[in-house]
Protein backbone atom coordinates (compact mmCIF):
# COMPACT_ATOMS: atom_id res chain seq x y z
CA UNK A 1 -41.34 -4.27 -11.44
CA UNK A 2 -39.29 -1.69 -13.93
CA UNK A 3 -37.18 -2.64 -16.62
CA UNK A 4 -34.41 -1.51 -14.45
CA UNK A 5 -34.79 -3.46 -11.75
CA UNK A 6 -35.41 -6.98 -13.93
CA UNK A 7 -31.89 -5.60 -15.38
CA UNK A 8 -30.34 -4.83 -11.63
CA UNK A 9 -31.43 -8.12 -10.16
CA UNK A 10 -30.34 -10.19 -13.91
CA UNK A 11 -26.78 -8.63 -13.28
CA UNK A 12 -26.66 -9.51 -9.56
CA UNK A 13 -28.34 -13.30 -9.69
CA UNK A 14 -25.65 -13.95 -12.46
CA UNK A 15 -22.50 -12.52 -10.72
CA UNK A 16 -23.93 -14.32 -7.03
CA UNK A 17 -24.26 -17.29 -9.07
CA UNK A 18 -20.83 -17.38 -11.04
CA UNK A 19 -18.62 -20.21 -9.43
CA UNK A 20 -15.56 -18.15 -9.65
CA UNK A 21 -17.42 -15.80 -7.52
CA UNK A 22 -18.35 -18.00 -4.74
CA UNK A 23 -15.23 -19.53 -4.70
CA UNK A 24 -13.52 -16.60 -4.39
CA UNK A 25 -15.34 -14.86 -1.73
CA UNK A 26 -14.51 -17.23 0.71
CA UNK A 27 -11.09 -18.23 -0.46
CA UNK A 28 -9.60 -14.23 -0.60
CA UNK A 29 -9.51 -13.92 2.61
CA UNK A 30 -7.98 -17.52 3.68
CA UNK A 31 -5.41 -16.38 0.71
CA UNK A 32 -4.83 -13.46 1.93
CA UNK A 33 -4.09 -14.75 5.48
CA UNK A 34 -1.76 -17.36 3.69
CA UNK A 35 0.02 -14.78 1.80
CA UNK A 36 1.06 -12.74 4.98
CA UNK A 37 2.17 -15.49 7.01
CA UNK A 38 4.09 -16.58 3.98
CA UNK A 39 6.30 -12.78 3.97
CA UNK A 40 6.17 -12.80 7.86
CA UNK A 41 8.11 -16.42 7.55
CA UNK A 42 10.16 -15.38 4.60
CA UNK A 43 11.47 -12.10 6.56
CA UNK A 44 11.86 -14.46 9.76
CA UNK A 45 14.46 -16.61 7.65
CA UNK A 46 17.99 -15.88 8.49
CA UNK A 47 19.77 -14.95 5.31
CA UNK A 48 22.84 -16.21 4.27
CA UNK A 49 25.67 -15.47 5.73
CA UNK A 50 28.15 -13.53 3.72
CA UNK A 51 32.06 -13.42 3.66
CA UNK A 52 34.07 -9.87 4.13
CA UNK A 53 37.62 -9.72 3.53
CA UNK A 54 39.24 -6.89 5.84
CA UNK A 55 42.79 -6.07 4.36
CA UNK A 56 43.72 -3.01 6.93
CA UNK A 57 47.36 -1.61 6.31
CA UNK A 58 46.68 0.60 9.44
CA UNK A 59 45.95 -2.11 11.84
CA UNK A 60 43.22 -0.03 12.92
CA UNK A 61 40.16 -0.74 11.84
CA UNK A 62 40.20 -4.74 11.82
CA UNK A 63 39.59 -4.89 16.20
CA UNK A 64 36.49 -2.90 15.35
CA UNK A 65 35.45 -4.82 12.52
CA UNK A 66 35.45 -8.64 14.25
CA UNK A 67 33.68 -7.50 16.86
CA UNK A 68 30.37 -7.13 14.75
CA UNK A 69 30.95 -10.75 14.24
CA UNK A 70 29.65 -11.50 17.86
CA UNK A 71 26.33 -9.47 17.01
CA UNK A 72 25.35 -12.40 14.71
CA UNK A 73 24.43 -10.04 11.67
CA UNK A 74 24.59 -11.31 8.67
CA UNK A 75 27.76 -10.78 7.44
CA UNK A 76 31.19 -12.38 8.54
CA UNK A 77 34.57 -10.04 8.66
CA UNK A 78 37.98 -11.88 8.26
CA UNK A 79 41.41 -10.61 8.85
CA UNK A 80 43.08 -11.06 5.85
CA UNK A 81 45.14 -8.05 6.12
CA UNK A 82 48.89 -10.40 5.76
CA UNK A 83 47.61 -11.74 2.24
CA UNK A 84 48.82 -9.67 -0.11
CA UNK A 85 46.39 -7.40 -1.89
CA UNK A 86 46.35 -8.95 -5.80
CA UNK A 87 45.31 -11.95 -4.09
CA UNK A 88 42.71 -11.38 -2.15
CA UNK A 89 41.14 -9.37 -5.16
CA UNK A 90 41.47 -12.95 -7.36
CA UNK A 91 39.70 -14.23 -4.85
CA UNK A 92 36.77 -11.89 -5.33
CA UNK A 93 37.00 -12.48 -8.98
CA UNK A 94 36.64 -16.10 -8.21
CA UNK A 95 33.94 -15.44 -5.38
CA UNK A 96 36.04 -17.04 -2.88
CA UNK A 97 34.78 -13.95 -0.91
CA UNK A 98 31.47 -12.05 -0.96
CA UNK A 99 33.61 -8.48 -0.52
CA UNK A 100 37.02 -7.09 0.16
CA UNK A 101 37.90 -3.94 2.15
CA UNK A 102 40.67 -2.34 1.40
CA UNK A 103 42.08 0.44 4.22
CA UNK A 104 45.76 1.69 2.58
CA UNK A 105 48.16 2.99 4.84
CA UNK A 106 48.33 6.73 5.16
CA UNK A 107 50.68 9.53 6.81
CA UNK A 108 47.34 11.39 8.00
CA UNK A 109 44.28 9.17 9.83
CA UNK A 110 41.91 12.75 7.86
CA UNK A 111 43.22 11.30 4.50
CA UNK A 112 41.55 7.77 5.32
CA UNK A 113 38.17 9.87 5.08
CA UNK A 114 38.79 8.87 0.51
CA UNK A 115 40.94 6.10 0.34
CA UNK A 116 38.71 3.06 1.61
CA UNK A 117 37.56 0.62 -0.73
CA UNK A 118 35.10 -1.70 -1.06
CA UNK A 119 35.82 -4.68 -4.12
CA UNK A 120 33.22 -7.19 -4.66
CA UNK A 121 31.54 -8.18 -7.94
CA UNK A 122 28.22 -7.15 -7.18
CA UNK A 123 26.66 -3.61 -5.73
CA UNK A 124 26.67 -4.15 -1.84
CA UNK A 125 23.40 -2.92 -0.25
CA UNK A 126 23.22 0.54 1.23
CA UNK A 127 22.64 -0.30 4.63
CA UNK A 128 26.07 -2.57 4.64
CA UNK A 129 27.89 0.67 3.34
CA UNK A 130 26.52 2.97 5.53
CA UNK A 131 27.17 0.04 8.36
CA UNK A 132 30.77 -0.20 7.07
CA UNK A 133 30.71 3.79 7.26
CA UNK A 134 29.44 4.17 10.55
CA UNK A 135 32.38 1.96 11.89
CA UNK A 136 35.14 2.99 10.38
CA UNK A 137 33.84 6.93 10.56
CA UNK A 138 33.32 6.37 15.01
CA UNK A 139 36.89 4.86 15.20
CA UNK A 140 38.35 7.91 13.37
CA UNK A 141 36.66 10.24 15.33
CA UNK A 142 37.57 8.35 18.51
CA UNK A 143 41.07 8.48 17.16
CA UNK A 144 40.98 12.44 16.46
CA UNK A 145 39.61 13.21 20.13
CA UNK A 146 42.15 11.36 21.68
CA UNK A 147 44.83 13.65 19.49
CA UNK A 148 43.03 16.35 21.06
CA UNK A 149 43.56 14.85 24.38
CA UNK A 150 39.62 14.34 25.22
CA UNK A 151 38.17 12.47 27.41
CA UNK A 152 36.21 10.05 25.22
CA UNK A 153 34.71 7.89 28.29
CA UNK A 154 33.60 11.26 29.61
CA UNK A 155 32.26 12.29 26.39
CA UNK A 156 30.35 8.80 25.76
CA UNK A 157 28.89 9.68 29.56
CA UNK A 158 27.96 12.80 28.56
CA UNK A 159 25.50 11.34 25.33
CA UNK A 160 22.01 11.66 25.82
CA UNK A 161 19.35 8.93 23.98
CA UNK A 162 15.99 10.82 24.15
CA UNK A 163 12.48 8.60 24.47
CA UNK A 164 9.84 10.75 23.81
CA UNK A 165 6.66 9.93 25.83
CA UNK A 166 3.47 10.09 23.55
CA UNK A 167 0.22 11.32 25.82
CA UNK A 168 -3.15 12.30 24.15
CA UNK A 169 -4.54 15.76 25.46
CA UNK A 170 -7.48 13.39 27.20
CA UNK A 171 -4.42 11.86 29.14
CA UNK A 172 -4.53 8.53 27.50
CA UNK A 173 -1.37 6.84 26.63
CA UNK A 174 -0.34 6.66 23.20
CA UNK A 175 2.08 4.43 21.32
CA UNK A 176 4.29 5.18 18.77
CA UNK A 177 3.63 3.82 14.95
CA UNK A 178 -0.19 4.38 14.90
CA UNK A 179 0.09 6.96 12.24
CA UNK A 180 1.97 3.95 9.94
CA UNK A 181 -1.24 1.97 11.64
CA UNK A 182 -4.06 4.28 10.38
CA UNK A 183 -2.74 4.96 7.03
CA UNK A 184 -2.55 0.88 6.50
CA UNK A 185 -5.94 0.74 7.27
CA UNK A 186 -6.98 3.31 5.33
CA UNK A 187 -4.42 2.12 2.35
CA UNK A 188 -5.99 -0.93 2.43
CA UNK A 189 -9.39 0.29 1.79
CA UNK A 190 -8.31 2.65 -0.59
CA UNK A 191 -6.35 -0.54 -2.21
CA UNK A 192 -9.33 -2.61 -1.86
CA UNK A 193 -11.57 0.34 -3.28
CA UNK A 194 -9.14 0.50 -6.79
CA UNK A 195 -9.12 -3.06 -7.18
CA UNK A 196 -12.99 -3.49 -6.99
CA UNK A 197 -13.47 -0.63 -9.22
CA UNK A 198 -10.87 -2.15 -11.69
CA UNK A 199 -12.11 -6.18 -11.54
CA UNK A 200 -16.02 -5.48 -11.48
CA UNK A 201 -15.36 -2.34 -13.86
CA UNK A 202 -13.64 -4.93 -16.96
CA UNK A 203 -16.52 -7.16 -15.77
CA UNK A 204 -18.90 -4.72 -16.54
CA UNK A 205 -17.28 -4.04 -19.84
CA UNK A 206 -16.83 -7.24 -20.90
CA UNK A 207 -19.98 -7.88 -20.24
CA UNK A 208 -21.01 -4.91 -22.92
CA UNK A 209 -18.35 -6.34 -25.31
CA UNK A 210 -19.90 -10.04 -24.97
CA UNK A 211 -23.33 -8.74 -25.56
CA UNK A 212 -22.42 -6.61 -28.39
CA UNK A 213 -20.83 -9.48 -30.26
CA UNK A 214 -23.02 -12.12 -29.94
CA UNK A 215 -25.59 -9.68 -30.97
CA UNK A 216 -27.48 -10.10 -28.38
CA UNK A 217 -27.66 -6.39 -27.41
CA UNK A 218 -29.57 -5.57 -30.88
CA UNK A 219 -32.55 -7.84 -29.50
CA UNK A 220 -32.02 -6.31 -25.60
CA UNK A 221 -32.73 -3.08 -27.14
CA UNK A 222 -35.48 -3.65 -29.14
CA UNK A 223 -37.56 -3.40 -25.23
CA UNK A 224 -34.96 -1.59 -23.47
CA UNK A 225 -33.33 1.96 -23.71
CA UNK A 226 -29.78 1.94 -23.85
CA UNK A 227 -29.35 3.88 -20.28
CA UNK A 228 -31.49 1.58 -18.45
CA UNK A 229 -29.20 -1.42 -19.53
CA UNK A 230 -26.31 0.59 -18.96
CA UNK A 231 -27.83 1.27 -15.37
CA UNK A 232 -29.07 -1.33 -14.86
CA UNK A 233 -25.60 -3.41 -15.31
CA UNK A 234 -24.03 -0.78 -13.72
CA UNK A 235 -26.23 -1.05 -9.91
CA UNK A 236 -26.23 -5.14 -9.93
CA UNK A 237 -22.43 -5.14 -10.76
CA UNK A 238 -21.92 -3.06 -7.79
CA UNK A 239 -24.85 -5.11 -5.59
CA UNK A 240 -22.54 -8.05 -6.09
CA UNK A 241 -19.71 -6.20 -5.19
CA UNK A 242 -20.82 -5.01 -2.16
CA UNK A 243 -22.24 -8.62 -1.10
CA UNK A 244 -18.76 -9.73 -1.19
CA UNK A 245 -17.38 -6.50 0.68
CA UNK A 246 -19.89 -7.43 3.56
CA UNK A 247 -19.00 -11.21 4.04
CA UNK A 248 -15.19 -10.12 3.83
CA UNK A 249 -15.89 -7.29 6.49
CA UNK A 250 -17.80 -10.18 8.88
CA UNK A 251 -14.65 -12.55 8.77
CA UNK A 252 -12.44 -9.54 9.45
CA UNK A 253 -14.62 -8.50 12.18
CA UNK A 254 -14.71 -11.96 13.35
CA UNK A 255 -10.97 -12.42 13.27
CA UNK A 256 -10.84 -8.89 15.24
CA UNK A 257 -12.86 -9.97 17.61
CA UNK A 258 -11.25 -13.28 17.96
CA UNK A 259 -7.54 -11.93 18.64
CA UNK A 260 -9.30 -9.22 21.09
CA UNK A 261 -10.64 -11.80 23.32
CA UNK A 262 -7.18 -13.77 23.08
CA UNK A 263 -5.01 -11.15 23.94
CA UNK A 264 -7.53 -10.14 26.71
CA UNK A 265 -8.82 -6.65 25.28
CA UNK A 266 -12.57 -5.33 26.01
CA UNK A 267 -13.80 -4.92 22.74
CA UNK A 268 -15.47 -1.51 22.06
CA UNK A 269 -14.55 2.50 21.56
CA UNK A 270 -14.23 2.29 25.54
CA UNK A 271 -10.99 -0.11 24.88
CA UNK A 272 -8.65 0.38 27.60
CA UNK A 273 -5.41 -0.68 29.07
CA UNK A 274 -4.36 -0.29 33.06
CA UNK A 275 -1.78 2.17 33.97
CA UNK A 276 0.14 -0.42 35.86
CA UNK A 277 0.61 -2.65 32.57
CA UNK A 278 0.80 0.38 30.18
CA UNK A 279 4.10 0.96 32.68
CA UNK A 280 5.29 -2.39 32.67
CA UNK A 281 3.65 -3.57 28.74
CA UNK A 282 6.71 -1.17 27.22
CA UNK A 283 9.59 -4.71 27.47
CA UNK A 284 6.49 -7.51 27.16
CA UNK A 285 5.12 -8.63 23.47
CA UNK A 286 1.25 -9.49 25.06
CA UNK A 287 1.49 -6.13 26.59
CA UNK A 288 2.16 -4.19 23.32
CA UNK A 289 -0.23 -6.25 21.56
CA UNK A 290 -2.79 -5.56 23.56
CA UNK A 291 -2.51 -1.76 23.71
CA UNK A 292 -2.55 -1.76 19.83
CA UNK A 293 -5.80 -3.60 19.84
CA UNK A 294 -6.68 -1.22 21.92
CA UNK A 295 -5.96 1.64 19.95
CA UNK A 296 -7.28 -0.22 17.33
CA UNK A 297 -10.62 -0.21 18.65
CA UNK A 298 -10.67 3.15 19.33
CA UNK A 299 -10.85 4.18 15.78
CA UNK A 300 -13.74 5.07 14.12
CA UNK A 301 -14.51 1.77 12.69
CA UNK A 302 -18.39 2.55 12.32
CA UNK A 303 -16.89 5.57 10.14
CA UNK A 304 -14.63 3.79 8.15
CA UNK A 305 -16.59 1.23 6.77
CA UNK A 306 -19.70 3.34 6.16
CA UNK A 307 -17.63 5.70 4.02
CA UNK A 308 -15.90 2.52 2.27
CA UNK A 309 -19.48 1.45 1.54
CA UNK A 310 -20.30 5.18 0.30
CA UNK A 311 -17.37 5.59 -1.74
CA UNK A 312 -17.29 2.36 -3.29
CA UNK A 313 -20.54 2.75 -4.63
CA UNK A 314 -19.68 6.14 -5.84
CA UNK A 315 -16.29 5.98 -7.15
CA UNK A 316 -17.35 2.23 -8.40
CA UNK A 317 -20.90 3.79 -9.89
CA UNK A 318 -18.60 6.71 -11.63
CA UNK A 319 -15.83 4.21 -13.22
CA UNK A 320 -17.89 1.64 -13.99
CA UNK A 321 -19.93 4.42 -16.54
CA UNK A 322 -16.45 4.61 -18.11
CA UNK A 323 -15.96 1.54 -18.52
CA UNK A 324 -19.49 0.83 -20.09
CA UNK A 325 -19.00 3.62 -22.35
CA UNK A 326 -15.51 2.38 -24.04
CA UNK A 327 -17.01 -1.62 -23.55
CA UNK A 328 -19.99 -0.30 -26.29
CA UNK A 329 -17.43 2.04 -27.99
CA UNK A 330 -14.76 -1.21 -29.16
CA UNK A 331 -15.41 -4.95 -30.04
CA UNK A 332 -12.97 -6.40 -28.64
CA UNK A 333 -11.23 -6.38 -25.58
CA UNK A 334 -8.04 -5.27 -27.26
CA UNK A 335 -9.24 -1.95 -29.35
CA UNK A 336 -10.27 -1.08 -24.98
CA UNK A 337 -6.40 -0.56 -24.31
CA UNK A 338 -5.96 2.89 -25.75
CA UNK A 339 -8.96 3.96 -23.70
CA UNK A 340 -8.04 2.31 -20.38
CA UNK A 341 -4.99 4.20 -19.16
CA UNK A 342 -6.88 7.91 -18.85
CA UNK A 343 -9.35 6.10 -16.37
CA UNK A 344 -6.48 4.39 -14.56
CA UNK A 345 -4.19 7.24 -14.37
CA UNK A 346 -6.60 9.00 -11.80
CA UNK A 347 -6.56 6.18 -9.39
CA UNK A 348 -2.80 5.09 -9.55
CA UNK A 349 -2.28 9.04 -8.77
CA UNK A 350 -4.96 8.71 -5.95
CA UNK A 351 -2.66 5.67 -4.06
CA UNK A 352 0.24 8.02 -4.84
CA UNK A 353 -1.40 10.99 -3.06
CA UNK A 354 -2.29 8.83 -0.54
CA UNK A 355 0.85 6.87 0.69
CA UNK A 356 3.26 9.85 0.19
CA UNK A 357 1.05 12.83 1.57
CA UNK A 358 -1.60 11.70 3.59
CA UNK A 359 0.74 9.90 5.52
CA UNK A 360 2.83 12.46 6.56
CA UNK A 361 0.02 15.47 6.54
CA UNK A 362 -3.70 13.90 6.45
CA UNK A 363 -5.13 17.75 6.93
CA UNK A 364 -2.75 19.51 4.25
CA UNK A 365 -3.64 21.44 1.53
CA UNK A 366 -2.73 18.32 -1.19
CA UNK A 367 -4.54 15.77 1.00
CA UNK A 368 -7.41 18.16 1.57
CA UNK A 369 -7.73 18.71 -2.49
CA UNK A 370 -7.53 15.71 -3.53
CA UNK A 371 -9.63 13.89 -1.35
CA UNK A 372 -12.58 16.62 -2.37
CA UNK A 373 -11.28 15.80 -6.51
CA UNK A 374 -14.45 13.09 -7.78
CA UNK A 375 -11.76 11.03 -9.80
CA UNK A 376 -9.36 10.53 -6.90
CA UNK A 377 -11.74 11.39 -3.59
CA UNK A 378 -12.82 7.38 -3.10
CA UNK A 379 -9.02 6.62 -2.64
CA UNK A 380 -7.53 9.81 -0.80
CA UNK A 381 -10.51 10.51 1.35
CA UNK A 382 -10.60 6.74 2.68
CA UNK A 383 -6.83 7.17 4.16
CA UNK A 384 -7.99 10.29 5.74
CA UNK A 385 -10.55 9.21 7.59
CA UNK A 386 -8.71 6.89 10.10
CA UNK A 387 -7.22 10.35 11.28
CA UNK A 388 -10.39 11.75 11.80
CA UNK A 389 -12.01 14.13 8.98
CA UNK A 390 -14.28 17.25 9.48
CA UNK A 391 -18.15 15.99 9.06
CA UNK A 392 -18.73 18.56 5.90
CA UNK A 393 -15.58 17.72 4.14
CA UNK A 394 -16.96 14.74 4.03
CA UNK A 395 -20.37 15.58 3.05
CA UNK A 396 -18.29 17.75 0.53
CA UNK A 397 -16.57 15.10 -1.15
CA UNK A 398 -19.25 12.56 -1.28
CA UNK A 399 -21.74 15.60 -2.88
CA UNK A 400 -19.40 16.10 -5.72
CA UNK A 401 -18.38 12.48 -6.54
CA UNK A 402 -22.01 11.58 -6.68
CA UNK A 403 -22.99 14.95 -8.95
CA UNK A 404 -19.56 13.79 -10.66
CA UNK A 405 -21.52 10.57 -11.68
CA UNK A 406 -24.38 12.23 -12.80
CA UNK A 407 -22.78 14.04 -15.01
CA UNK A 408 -20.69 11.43 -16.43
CA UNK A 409 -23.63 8.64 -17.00
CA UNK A 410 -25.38 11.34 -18.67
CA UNK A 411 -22.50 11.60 -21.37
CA UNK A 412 -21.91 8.05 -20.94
CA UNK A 413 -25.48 6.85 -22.26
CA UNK A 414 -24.70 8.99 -25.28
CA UNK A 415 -21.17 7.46 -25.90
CA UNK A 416 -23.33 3.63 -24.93
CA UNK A 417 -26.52 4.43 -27.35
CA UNK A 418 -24.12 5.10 -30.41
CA UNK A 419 -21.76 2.68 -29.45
CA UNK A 420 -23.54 -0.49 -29.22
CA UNK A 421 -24.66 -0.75 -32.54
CA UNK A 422 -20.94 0.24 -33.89
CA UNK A 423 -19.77 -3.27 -35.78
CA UNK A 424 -16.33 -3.43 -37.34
CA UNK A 425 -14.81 -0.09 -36.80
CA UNK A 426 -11.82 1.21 -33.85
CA UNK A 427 -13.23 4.39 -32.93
CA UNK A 428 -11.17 7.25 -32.04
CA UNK A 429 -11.08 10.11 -29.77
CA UNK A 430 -12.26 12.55 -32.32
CA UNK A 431 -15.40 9.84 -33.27
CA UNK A 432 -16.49 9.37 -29.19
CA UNK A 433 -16.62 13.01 -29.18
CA UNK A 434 -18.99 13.24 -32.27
CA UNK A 435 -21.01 10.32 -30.46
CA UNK A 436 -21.35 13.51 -27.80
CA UNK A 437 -23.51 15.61 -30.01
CA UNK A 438 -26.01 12.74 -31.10
């Protein structure tokens, strides 16, 4: 057996072996579950209700006001509009009420356009002003087309509310929302892809920085080159890694498979829903479900998680040289900082990219670039493939992030052979590059 491999398989059988990692293969997933029933129950809980004050000189606006109190929303108009101003505004002060608003009395209804107030002793949220807006903005313009003596019953008739029918070109129905659908799938991998590359990078440098203090690494050494341990940690790292990937992708799978069979979905790419309850599905909660499982089967899941697998190893393989680098570069975990944030910059950007352009355009010119860029590629190109991605752009991407790693493990193992024998010293930017030229 090489000296590489008795390094791969030393690296894997001690990360398998780690209790923190056992316990936490099985446990992410159960805590993950937990976590999302927890914000599905906390946005489920009716907030509390607050109190409006409604002080309307006009005698106007107040009729159209208590009427959103039948709606049940979350906040509670009064008619206060006999109490005299000053008061009602101690009352705010005191918190007696959560808001006042004030409509003054004016000679024209245009000049009420702005004069309204709103008093309260905290910012209101912008979807209560724009609420508040909305209101007093559709009684005003009721108000001017009656001046204009028009119809407004007519003119209410006469509104149109559009529902755009979404139909694939094979003549499938669609649903709206699968766009939001694919890039959370791909987000998540992407996610999932940064936060592996980020936990078993620092585990792969601390592992450097442990070895290089305890002096261990001066008798490694002595029988092994410095790129073969840096390899060699490196590849069993990302073994690990990928074990865990695998057992989290057979739960998921599982659970998939699981919530298929409940809501009564064939499972498969050939995943399809009647006519006759695509038709009557639109009003019925089993019947949506069911069509996005569906659609959710009709993605290319084989795809996904084969370019997951290839892009984790790459982007992890191409990091994790970083990271082994600067780990033989400092002593301590501290001196790392000042070398951390250029590797993470590139992947925060990547999540960026991804949630603000992919979404919107996964074939643009930005998404395009980026997803082909080595640094960001793992993270960009995983959002884009949900929406279905050209076969060489692909083959593309995956070319240069893996040439991308050869050429940065080759400077790497130059930065790691100086490095690991550096005792006592914070190197600098101008020292790693001298490291270059040994």
């Amino acid at each position: 057996m090489s000296i590489i491999s008795l390094i791969i398989k030393r690296e894997f059988i001690a990360k398998v072996r780690n209790k923190s990692f056992v316990v936490m293969t099985f446990l992410s997933p159960l805590l993950f579950v937990a976590i999302a029933v927890f914000i599905g129950y906390l946005s489920s809980m009716k907030a509390e209700t607050k109190r409006i004050a409604i002080h309307d000189e006009t005698g106007i606006f107040v009729s159209d006001f208590l009427k959103e109190n039948k709606k049940g929303a979350e906040f509670k108009y009064l008619n206060l509009s006999e109490i005299d101003i000053k008061a009602l505004k101690d009352s705010i002060t005191k918190e007696n009420f959560n808001g006042l608003i004030v409509i003054p009395k004016t000679k024209n209804i245009k000049d009420l356009e702005s004069k309204i107030e709103f008093i309260s002793n905290n910012s209101p949220s912008i979807s209560f002003i724009e609420n508040t807006q909305d209101i007093i903005s559709g009684k005003i313009t009721k108000l001017n087309l009656e001046e204009a003596k028009l119809d407004t019953i007519a003119i209410q008739k006469a509104q149109s509310a559009v529902n755009i029918h979404l139909v694939k070109a094979s003549g499938e129905e669609s649903l709206k929302g699968l766009n939001e659908i694919k890039i959370g799938i791909g987000g998540a991998f992407g996610y999932l892809i940064m936060m592996f590359i980020i936990i078993y990078g620092n585990m792969v440098m601390r592992s450097v920085i442990e070895e290089k203090t305890n002096r261990i690494i001066e008798i490694i050494i002595s029988s092994v080159k410095p790129f073969q341990l840096m390899i060699g940690k490196i590849v069993g790292t990302s073994l690990a890694g990928i074990l865990q990937f695998m057992i989290w992708a057979i739960i998921g799978l599982g659970l998939m498979f699981a919530t298929s069979a409940f809501f009564g979905v064939n499972v498969g790419p050939t995943a399809r829903i009647s006519p006759e309850l695509m038709q009557t599905a639109q009003h019925e909660f089993a019947g949506s479900a069911q069509m996005y499982i569906a659609e959710l089967w009709n993605l290319p899941i084989a795809s996904i998680i084969i370019g997951f697998v290839i892009y984790f190893i790459g982007g992890y393989f191409l990091y994790s040289s970083f990271y082994a680098a600067i780990g033989a570069a400092v002593d301590n975990q501290t001196d790392s900082q000042q070398f951390l944030l250029p590797i993470l910059m590139p992947l925060i950007l990547s999540v960026y990219i991804g949630f603000f352009t992919v979404v919107n355009d996964p074939h643009g010119s930005v998404a395009v670039i980026f997803s082909m860029i080595p640094l960001t590629s793992p993270i960009v190109m995983l959002m884009r493939i949900p929406f279905g991605v050209p076969w060489w752009q692909i083959a593309i991407s995956v070319s240069l992030l893996f040439a991308t790693f050869f050429l940065v493990v080759w400077f790497a193992a130059k930065i790691y052979r100086v490095g690991i024998l550096m005792y006592g010293k914070k190197p600098t930017w101008k020292e790693l590059y001298k490291w270059l030229k040994y």
